[in-house]
PDB file of N, CA and C in Angstrom:
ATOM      1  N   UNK A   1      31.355 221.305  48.491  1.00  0.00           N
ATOM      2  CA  UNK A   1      32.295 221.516  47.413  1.00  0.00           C
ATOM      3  C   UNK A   1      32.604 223.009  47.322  1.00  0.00           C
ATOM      4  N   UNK A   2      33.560 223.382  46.775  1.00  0.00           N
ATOM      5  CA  UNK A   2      34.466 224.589  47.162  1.00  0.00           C
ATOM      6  C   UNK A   2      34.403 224.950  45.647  1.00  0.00           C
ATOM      7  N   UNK A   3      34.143 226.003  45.041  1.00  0.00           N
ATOM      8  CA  UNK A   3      34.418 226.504  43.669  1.00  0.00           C
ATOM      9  C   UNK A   3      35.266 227.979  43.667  1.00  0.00           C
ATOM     10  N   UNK A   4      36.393 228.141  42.834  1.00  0.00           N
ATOM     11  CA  UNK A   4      36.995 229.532  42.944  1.00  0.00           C
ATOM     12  C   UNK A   4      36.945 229.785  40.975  1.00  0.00           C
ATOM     13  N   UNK A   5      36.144 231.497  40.787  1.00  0.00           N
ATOM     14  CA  UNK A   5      36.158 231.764  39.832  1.00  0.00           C
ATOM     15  C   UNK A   5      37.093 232.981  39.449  1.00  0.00           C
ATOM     16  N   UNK A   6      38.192 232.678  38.376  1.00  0.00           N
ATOM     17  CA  UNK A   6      38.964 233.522  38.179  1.00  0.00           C
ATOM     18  C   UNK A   6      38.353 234.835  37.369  1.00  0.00           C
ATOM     19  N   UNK A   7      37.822 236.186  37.413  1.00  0.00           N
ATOM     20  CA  UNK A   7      37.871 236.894  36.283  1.00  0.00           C
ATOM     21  C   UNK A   7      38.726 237.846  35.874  1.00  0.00           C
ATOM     22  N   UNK A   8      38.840 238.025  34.687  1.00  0.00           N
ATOM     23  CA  UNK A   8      39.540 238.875  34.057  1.00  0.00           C
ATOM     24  C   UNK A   8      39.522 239.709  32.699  1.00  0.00           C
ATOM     25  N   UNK A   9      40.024 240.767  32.553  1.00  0.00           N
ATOM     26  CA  UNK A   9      39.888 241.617  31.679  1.00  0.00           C
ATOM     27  C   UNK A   9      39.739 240.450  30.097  1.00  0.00           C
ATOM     28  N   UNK A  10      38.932 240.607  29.249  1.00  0.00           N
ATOM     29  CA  UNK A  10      39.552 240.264  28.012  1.00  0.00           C
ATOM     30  C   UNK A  10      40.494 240.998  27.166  1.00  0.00           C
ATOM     31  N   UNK A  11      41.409 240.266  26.606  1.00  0.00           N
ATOM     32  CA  UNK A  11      42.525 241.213  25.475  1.00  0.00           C
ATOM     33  C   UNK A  11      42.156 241.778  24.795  1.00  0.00           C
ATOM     34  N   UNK A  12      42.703 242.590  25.207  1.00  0.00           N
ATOM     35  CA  UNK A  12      42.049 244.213  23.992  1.00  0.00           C
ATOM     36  C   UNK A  12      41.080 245.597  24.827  1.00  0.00           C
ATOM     37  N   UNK A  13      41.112 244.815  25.865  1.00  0.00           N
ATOM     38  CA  UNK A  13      39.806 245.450  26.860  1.00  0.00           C
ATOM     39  C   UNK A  13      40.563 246.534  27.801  1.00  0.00           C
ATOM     40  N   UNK A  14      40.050 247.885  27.805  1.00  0.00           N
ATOM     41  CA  UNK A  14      40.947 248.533  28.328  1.00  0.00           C
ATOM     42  C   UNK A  14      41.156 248.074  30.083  1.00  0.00           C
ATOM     43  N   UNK A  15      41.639 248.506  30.805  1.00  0.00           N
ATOM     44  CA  UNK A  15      42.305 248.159  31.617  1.00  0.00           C
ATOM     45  C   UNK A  15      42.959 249.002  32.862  1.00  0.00           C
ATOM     46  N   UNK A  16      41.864 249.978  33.530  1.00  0.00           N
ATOM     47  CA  UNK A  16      42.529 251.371  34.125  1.00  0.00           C
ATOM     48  C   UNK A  16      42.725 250.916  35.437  1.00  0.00           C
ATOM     49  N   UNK A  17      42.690 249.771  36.144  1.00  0.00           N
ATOM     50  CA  UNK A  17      43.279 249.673  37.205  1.00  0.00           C
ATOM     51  C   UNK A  17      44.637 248.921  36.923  1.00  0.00           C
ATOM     52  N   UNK A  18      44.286 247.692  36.102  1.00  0.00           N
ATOM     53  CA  UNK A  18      45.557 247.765  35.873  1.00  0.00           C
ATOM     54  C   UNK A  18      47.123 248.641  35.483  1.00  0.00           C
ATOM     55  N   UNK A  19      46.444 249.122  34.606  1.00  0.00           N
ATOM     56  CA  UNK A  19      47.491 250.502  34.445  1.00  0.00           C
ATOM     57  C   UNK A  19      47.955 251.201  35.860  1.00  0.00           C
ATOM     58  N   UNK A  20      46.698 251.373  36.734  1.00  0.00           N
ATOM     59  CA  UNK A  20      47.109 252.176  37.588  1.00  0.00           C
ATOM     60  C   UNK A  20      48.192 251.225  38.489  1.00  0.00           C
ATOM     61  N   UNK A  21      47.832 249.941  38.834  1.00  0.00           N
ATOM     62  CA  UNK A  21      49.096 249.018  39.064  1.00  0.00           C
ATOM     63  C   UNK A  21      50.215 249.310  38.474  1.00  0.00           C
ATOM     64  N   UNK A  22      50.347 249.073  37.535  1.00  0.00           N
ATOM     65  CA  UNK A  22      51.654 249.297  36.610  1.00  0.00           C
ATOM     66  C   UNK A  22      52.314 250.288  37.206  1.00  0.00           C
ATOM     67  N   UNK A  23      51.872 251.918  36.794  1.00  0.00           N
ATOM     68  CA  UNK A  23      52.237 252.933  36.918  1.00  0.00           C
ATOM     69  C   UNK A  23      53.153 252.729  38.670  1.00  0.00           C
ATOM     70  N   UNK A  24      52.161 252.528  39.695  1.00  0.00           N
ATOM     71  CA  UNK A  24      52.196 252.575  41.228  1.00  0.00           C
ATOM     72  C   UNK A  24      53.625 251.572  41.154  1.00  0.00           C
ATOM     73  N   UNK A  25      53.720 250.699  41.068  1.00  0.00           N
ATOM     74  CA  UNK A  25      55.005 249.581  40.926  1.00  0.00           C
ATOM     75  C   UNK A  25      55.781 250.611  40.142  1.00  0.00           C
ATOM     76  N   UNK A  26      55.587 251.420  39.160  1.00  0.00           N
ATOM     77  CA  UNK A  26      57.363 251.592  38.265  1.00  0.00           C
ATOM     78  C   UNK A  26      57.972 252.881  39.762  1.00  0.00           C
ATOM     79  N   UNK A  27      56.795 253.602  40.029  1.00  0.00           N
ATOM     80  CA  UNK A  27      57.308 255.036  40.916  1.00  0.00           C
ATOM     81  C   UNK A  27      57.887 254.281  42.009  1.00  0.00           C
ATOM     82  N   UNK A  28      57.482 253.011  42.492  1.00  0.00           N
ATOM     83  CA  UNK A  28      57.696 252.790  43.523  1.00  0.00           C
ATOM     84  C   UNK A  28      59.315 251.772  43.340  1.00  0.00           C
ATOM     85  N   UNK A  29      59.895 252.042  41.780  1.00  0.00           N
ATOM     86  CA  UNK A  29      61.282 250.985  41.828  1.00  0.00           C
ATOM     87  C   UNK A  29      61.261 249.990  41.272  1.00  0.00           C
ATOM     88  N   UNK A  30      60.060 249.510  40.877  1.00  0.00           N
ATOM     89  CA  UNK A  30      60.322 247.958  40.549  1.00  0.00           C
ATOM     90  C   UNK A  30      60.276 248.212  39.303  1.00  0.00           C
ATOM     91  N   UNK A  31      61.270 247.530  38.345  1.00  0.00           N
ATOM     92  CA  UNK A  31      61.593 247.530  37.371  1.00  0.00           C
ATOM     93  C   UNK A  31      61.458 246.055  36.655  1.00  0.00           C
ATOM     94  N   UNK A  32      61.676 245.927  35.250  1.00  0.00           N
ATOM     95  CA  UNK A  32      61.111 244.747  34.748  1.00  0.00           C
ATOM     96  C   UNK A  32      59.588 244.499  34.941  1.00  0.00           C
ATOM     97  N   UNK A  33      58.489 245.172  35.081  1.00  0.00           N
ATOM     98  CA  UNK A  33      57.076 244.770  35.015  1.00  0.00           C
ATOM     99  C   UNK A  33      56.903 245.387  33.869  1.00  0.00           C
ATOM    100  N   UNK A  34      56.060 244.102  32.791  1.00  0.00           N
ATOM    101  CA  UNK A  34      55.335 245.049  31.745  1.00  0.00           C
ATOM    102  C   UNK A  34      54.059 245.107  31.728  1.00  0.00           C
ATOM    103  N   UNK A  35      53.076 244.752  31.414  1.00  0.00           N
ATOM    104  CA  UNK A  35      51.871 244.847  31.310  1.00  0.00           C
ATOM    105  C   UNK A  35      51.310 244.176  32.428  1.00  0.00           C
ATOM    106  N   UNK A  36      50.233 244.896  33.064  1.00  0.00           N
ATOM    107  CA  UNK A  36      49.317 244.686  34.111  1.00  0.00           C
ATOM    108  C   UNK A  36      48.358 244.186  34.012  1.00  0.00           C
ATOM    109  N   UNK A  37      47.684 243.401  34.437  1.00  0.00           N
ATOM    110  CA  UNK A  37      45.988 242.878  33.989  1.00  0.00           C
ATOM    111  C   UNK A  37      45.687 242.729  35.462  1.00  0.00           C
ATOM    112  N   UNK A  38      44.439 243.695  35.962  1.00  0.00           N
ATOM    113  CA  UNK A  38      43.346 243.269  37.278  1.00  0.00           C
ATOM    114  C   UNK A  38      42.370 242.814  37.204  1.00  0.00           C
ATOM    115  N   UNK A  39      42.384 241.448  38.201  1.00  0.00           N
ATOM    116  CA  UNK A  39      41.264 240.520  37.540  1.00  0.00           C
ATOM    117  C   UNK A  39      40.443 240.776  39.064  1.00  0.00           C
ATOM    118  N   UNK A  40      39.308 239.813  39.498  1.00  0.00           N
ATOM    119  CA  UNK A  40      39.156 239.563  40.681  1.00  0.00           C
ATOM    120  C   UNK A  40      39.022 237.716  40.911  1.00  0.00           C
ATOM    121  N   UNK A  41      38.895 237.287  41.826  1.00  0.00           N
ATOM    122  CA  UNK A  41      38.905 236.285  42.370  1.00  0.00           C
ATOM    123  C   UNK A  41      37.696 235.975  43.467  1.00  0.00           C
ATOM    124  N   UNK A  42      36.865 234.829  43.050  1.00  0.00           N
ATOM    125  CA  UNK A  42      35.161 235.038  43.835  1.00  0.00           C
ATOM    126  C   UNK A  42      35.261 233.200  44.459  1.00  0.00           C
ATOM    127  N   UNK A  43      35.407 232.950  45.808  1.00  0.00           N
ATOM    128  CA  UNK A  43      35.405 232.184  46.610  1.00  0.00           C
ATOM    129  C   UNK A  43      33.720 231.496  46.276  1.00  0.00           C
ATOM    130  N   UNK A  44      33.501 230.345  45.818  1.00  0.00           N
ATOM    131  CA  UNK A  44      32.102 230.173  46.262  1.00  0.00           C
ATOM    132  C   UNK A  44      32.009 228.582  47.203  1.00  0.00           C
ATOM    133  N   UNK A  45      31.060 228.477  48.102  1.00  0.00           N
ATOM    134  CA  UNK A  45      30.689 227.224  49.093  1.00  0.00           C
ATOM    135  C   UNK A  45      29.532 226.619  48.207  1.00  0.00           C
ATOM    136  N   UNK A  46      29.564 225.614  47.883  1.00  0.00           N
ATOM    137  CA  UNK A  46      28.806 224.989  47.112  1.00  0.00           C
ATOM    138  C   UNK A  46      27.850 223.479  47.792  1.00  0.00           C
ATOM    139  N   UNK A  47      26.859 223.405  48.147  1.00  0.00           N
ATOM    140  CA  UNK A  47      25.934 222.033  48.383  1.00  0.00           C
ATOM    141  C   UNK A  47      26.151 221.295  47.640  1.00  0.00           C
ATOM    142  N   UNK A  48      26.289 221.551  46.275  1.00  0.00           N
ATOM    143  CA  UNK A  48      26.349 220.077  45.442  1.00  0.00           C
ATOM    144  C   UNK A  48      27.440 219.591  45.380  1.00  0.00           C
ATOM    145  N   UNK A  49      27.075 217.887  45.385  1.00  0.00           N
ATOM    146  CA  UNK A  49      28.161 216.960  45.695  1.00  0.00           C
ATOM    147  C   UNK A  49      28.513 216.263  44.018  1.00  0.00           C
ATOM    148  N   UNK A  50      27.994 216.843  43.169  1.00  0.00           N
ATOM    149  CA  UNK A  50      27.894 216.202  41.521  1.00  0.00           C
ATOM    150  C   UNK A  50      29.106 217.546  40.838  1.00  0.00           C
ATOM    151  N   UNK A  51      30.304 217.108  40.424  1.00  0.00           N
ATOM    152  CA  UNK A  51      31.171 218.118  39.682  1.00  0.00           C
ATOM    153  C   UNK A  51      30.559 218.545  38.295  1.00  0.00           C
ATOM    154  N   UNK A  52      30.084 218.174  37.825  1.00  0.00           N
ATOM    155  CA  UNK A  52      29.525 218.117  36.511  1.00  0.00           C
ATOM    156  C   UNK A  52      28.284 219.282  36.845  1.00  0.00           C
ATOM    157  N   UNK A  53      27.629 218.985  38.089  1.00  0.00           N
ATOM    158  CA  UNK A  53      26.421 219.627  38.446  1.00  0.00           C
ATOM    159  C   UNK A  53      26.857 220.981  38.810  1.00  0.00           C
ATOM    160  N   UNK A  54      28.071 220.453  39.473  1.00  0.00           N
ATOM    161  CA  UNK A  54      28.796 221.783  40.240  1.00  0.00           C
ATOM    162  C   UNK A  54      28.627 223.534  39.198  1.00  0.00           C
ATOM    163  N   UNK A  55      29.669 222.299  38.273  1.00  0.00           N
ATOM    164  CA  UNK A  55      30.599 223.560  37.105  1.00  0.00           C
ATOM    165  C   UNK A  55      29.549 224.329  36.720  1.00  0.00           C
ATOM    166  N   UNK A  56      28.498 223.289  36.061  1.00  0.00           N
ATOM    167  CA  UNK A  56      27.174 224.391  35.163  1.00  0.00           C
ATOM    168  C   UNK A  56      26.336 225.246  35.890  1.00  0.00           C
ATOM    169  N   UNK A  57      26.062 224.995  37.413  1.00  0.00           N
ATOM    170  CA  UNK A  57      25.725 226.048  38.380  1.00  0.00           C
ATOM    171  C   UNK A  57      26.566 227.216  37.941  1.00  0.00           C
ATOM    172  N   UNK A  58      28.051 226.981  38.847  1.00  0.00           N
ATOM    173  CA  UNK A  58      28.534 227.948  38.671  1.00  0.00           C
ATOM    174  C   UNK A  58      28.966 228.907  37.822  1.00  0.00           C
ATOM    175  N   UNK A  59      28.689 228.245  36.153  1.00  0.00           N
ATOM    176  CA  UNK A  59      28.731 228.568  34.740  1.00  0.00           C
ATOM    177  C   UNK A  59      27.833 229.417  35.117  1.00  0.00           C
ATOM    178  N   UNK A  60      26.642 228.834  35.276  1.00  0.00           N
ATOM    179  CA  UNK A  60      25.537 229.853  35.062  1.00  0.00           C
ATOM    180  C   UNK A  60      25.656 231.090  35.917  1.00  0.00           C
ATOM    181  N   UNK A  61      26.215 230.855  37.053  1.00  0.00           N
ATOM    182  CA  UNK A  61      26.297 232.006  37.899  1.00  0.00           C
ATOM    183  C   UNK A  61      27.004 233.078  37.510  1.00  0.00           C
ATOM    184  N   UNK A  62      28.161 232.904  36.785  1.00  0.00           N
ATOM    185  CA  UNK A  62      29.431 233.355  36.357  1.00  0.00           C
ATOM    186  C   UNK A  62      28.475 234.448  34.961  1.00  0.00           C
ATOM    187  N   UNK A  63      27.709 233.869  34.368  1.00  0.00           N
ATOM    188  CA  UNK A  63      27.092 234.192  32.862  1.00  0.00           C
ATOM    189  C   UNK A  63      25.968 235.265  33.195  1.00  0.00           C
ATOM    190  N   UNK A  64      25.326 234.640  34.473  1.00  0.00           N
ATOM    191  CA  UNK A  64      24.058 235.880  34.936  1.00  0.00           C
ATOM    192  C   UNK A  64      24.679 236.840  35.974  1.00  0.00           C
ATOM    193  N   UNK A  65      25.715 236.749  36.788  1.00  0.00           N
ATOM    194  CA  UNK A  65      26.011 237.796  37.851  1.00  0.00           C
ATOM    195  C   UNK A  65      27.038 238.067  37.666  1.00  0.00           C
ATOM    196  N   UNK A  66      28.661 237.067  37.978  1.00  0.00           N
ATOM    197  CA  UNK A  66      29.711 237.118  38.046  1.00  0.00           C
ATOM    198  C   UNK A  66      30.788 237.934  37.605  1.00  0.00           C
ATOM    199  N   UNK A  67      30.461 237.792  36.388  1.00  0.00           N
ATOM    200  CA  UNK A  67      31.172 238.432  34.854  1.00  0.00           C
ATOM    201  C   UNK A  67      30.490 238.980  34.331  1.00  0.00           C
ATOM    202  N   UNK A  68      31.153 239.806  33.326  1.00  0.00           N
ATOM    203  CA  UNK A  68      30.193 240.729  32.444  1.00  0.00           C
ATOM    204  C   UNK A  68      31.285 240.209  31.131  1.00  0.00           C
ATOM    205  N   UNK A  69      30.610 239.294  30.504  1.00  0.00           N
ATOM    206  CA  UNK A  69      31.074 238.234  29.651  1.00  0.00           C
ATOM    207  C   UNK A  69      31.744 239.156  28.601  1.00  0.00           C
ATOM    208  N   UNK A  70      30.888 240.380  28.365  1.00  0.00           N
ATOM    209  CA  UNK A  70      30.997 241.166  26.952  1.00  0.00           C
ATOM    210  C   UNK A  70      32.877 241.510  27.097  1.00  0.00           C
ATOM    211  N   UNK A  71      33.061 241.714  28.317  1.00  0.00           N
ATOM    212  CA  UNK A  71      34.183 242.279  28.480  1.00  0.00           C
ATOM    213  C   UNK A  71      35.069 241.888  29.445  1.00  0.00           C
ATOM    214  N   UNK A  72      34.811 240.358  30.028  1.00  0.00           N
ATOM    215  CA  UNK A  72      35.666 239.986  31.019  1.00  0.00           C
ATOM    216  C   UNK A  72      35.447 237.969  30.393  1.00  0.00           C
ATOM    217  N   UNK A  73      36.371 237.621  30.846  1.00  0.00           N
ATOM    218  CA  UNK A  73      36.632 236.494  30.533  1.00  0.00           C
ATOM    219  C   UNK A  73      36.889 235.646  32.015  1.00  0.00           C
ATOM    220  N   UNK A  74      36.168 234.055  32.420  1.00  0.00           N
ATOM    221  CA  UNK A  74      36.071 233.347  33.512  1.00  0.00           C
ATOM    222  C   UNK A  74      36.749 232.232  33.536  1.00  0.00           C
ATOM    223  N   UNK A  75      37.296 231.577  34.560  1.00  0.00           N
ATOM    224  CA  UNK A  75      37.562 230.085  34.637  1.00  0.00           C
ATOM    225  C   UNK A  75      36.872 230.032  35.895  1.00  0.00           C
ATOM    226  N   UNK A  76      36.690 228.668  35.749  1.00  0.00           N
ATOM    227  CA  UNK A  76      36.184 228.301  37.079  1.00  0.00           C
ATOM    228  C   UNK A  76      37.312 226.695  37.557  1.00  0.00           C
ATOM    229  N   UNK A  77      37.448 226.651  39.230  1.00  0.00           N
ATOM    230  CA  UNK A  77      38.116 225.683  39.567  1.00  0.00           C
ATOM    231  C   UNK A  77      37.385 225.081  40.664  1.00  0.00           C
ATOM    232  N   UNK A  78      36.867 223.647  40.744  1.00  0.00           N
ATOM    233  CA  UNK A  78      36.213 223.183  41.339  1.00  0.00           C
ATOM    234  C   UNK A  78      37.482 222.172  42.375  1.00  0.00           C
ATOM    235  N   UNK A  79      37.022 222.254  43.752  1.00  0.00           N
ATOM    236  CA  UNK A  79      37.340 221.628  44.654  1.00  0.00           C
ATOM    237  C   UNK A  79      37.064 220.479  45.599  1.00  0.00           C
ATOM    238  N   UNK A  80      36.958 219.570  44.960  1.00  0.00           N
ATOM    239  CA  UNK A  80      35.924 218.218  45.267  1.00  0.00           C
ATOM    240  C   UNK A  80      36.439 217.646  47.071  1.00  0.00           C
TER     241      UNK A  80
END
């Protein structure tokens, strides 16, 4: 089973790469972008064949390593 965990800034949370996105896109022309948010994206290969079993692994993984909960916010998408 295949799990992909989205993270990302929480609202309100400052945000200096994003910005630095932003900024890099306006010098470079592109117009119409407003606000930036940089998240990352974490591929995981998973043994378990139970989705239910899956998610709360990877919950947990997400809660002890993944994220830094205080200040980033997760989804997780399981691939059966």
């Amino acid at each position: 089973m295949k799990a992909r965990v989205h993270v990302m800034p929480k609202p309100g949370v400052l945000d200096p790469q994003g910005k630095a996105v932003a900024q890099a896109l306006a010098s470079l022309g592109f117009k119409g972008v407003g606000e930036v948010r940089q998240g990352k994206v974490i591929d995981l290969e998973l043994t378990e064949t139970d989705p239910a079993l899956a998610r709360d692994a990877v919950d947990q993984m997400c809660r002890k390593l993944l994220a830094n909960t205080v200040v980033e916010s997760y989804g997780i998408e399981l691939d059966t």
